[in-house]
Protein backbone atom coordinates (compact mmCIF):
# COMPACT_ATOMS: atom_id res chain seq x y z
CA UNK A 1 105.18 93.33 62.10
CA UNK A 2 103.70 95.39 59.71
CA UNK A 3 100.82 98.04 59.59
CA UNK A 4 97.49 95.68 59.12
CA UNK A 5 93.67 96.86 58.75
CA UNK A 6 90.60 95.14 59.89
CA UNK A 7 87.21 95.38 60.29
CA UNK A 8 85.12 94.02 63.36
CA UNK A 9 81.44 95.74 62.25
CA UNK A 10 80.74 97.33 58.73
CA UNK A 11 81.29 100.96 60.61
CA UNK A 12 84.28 100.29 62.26
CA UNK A 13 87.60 100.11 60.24
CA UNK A 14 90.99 99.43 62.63
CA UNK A 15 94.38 99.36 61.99
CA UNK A 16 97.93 99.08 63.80
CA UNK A 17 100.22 102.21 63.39
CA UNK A 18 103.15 103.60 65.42
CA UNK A 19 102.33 106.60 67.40
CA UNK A 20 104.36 109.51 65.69
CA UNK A 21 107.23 110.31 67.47
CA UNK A 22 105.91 114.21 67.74
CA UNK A 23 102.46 113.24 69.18
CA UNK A 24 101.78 115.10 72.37
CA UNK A 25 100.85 111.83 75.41
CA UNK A 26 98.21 113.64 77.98
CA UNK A 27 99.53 113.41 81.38
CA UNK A 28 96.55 112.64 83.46
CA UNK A 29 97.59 112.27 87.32
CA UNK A 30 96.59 109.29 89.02
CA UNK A 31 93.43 109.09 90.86
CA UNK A 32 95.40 108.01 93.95
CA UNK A 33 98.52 106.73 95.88
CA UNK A 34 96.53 103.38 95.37
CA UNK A 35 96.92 102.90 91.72
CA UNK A 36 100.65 103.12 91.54
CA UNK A 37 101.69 101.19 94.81
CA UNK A 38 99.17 98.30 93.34
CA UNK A 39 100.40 98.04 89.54
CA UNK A 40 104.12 98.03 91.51
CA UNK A 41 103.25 95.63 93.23
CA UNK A 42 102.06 93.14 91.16
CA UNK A 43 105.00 93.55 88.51
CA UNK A 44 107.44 92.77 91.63
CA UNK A 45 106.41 89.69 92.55
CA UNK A 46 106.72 88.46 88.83
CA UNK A 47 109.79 90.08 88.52
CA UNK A 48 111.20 88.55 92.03
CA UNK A 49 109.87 85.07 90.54
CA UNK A 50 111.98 85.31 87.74
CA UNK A 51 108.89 85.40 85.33
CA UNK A 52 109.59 88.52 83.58
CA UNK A 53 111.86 87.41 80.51
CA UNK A 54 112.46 89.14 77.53
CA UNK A 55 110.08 90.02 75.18
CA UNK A 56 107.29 90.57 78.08
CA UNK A 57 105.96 94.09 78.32
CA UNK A 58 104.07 94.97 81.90
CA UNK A 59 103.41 98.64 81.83
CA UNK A 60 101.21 101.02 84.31
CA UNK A 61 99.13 103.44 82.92
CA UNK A 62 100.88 103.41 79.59
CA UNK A 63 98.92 104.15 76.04
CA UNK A 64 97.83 101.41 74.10
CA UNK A 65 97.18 102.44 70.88
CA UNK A 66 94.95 101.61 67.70
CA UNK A 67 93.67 103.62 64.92
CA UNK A 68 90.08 103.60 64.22
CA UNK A 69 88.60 105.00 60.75
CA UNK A 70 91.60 107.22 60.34
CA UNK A 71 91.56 108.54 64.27
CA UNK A 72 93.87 107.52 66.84
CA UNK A 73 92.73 106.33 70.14
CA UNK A 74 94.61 106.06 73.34
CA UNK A 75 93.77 103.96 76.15
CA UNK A 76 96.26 103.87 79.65
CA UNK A 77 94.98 100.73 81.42
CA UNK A 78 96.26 100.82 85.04
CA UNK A 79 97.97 98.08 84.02
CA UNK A 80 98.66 95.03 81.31
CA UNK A 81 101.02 92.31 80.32
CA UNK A 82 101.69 91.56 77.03
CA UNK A 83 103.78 88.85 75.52
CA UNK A 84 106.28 88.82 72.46
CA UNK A 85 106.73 92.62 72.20
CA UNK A 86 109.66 94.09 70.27
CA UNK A 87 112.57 95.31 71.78
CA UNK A 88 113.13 98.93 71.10
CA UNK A 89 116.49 100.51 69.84
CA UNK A 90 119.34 101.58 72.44
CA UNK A 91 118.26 104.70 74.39
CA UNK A 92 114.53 104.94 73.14
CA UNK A 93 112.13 105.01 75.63
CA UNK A 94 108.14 103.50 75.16
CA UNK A 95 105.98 105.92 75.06
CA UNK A 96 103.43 103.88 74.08
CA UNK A 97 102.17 100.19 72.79
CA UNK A 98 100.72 99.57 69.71
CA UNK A 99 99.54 95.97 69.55
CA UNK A 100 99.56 93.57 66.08
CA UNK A 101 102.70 96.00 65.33
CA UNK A 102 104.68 96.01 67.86
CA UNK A 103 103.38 92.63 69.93
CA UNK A 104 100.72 90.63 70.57
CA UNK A 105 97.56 91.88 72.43
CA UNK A 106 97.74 92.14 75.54
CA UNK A 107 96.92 89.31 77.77
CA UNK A 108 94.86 91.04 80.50
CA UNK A 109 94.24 94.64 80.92
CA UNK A 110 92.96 95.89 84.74
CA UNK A 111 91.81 99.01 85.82
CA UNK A 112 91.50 99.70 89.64
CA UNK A 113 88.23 101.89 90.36
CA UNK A 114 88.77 104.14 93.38
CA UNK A 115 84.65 105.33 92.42
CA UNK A 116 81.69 104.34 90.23
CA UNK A 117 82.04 103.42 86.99
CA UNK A 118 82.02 106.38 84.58
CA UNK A 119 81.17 107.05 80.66
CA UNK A 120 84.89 106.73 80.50
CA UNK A 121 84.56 102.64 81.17
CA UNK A 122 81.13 102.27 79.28
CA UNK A 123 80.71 100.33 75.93
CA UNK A 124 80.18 104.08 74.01
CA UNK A 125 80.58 102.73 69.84
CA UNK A 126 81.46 106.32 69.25
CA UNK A 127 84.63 107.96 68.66
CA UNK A 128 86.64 107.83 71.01
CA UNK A 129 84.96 104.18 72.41
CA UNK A 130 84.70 103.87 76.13
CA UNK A 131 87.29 101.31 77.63
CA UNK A 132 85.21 98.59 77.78
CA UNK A 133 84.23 98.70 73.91
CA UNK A 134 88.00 99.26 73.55
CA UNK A 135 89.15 95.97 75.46
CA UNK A 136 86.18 93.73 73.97
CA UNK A 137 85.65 94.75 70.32
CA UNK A 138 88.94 96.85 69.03
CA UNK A 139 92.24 95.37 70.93
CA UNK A 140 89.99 91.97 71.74
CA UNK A 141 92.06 91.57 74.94
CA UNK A 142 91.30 87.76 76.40
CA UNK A 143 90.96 89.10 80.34
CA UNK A 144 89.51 92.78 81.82
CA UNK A 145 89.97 92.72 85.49
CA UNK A 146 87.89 95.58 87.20
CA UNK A 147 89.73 95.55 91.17
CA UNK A 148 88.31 98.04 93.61
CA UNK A 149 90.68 98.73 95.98
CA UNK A 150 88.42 100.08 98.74
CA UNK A 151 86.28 96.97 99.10
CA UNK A 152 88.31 94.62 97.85
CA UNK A 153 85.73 93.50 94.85
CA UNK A 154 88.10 91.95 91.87
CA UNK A 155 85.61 91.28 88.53
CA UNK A 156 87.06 88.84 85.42
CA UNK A 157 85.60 89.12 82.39
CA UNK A 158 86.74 87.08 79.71
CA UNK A 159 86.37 86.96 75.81
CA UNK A 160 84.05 83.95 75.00
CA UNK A 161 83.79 82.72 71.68
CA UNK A 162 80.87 84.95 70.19
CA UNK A 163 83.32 88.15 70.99
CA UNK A 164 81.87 89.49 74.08
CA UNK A 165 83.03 89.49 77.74
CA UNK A 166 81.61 87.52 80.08
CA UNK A 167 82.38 87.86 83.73
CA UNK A 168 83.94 84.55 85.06
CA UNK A 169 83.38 82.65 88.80
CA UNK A 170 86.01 82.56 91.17
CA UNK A 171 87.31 79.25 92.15
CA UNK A 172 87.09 78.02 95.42
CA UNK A 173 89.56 79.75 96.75
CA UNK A 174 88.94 83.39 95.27
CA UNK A 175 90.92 83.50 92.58
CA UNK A 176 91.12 83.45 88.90
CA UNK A 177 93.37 81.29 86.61
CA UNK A 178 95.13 84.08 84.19
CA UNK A 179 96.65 81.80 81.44
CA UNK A 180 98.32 84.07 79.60
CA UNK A 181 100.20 84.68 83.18
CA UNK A 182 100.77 80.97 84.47
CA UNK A 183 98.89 81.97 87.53
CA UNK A 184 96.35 82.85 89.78
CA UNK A 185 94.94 86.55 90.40
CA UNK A 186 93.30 87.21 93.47
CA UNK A 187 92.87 89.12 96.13
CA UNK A 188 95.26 89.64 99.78
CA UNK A 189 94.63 91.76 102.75
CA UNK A 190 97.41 93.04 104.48
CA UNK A 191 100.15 95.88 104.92
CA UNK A 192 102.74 96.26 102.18
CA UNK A 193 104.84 99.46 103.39
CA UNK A 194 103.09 102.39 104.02
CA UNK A 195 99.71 100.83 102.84
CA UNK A 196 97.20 98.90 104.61
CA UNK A 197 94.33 97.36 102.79
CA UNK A 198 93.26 95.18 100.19
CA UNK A 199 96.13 93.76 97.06
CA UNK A 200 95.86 92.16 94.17
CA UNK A 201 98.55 89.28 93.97
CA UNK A 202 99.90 86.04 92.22
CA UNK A 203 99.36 82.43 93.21
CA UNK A 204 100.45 79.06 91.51
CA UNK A 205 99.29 76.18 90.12
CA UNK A 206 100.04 74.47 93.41
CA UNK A 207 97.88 77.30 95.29
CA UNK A 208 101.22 78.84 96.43
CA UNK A 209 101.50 82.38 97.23
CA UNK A 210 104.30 84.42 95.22
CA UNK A 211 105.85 86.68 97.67
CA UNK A 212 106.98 90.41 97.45
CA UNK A 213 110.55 91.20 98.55
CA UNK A 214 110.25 92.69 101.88
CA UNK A 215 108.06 89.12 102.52
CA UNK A 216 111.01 86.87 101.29
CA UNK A 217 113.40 89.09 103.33
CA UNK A 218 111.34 88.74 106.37
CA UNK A 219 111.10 84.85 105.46
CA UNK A 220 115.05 84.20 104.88
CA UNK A 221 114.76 86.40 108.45
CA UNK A 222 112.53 83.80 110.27
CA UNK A 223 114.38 81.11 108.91
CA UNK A 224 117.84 82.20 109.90
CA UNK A 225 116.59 83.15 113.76
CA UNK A 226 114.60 79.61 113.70
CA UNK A 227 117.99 77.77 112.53
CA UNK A 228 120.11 79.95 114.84
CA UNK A 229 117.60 78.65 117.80
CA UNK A 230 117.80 75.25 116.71
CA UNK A 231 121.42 75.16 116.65
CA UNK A 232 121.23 76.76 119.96
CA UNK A 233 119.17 73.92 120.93
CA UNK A 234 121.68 71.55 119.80
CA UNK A 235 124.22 73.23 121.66
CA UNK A 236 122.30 73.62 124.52
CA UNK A 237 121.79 69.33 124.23
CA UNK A 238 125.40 68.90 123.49
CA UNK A 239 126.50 70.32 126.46
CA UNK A 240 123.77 69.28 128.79
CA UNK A 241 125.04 65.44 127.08
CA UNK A 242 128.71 66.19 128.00
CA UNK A 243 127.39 67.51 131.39
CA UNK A 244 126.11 64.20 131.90
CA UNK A 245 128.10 62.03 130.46
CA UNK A 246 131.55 64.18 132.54
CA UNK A 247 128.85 63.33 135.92
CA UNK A 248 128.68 59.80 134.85
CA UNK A 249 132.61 59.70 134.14
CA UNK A 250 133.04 61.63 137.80
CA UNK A 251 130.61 58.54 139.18
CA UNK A 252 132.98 56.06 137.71
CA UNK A 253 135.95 57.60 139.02
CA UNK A 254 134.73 58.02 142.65
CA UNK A 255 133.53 54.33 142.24
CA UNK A 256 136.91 53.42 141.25
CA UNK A 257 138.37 54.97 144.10
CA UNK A 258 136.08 53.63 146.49
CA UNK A 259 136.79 50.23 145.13
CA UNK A 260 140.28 50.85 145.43
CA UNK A 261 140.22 51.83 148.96
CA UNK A 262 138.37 49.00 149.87
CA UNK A 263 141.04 46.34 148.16
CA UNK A 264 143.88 48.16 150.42
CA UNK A 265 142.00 48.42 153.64
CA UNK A 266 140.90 44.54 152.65
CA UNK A 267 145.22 43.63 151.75
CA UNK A 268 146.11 45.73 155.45
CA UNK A 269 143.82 43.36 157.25
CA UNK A 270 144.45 40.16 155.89
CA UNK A 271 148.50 41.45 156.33
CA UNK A 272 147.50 41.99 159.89
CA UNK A 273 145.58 38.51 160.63
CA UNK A 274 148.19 37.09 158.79
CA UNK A 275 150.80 38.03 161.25
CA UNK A 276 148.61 37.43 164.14
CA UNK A 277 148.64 33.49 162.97
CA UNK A 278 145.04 33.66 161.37
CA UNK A 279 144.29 32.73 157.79
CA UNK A 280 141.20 34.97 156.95
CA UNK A 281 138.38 33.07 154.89
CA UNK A 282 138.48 33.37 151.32
């Protein structure tokens, strides 16, 4: 791709231009332990799923960048997905993304609020825009999800057709159908290492729940024990069948002999009578 210019208002010019190699990144810290452990956890169930293929870009907290009126602005979303992104030579590491040069826009952008929405998220037209201006007018991203970890509040807004985001309804189960994804978004409660609390994770089309690593492990873990217990069952049948089927045998035997004794005490008798003169009854 090349370097393109646009305009979205008669104020506003954009356009798409590497960031120079010698550009200084800030290196804001995280809010929390939150932020990371979520965006990590979300790329590793698509990446266990096999859904991470080449030319996909998921990145947390990374720059995305876009030039307006001659100034560069950089916005770190706590996390994105983009699609159809260009590989980069051997040995160079992103530093940032640059969208309509390097890939397409980004697919869905989230940020994960730990406390009230500051000037930093607002719709500010002024150099440098807020996030949300950013996201809706400038990279024109289709989905902004807005996840509050503490209370477990997930917001969609998507791009309707005049331009502006529009928060979307939940389906009946919670979660939101992320096209650009495959699948649903929602929201989990549970433990996931050293973190208890509430997680943003992937569903599919058939309402199935994607599942970390640890959870597969622990699954392939349950399903060994319950398969080792049902073949201990089946032992436990087998032999409780040979058991039976040895008593029966043992019952046949004795049976035998019994019938056996009877024929020779019945042959010594009739010798006997015999050579007493008496013809026993048939």
């Amino acid at each position: 791709m090349t370097a393109s210019t646009v305009k979205i208002t008669p104020e506003l010019k954009i356009s798409w231009e590497k960031l120079p190699d010698d550009f200084i990144l800030e290196e804001e810290p995280v809010e929390n332990i939150d932020q990371p452990l979520l965006a990590a956890a979300l790329r590793e169930i698509l990446e266990i799923a096999g859904l991470i293929v080449g030319g996909i870009l998921i990145a947390p907290n990374m720059g995305i960048c876009a030039t307006l009126d001659e100034q560069l602005v950089i916005k770190a979303p706590d996390w994105f997905y983009a699609r159809n992104v260009q590989a980069l030579p051997n040995n160079e590491v992103r530093r940032s993304y640059t969208p309509n040069l390097e890939g397409e826009i980004p697919d869905i952008v989230m940020e994960f609020i730990s406390a009230t929405l500051n000037d930093e998220y607002s719709e500010r037209p002024n150099y440098p825009p807020g996030k949300y201006l950013f996201y809706e007018q400038i990279l024109r991203v289709p989905i902004y999800a807005i996840f509050r970890p503490k209370t477990g509040v997930l917001e969609i807004y998507h791009l309707n057709s005049s331009g502006k985001y529009q928060r979307e309804q939940s389906d009946a189960n919670g979660r939101y159908w992320i096209a650009g994804v495959g699948l649903f978004l929602g929201v989990w409660y549970g433990t996931k290492a050293e973190r208890t609390g509430y997680w943003l994770r992937w569903w599919d089309e058939s309402g199935q729940m994607l599942l970390w690593g640890a959870e597969m492990v622990e699954r392939e873990r349950q399903e060994r024990e319950i398969a080792q217990q049902q073949a201990e069952l089946e032992r436990q049948q087998l032999t409780i069948a040979q058991q039976q089927a040895d008593r029966e045998r043992q019952e046949r035997e004795i049976a035998q002999q019994q019938a056996d004794r009877e024929r020779e005490r019945s042959a010594v008798l009739t010798a006997q009578l015999r050579a007493l003169g008496i013809e026993p009854e048939a």
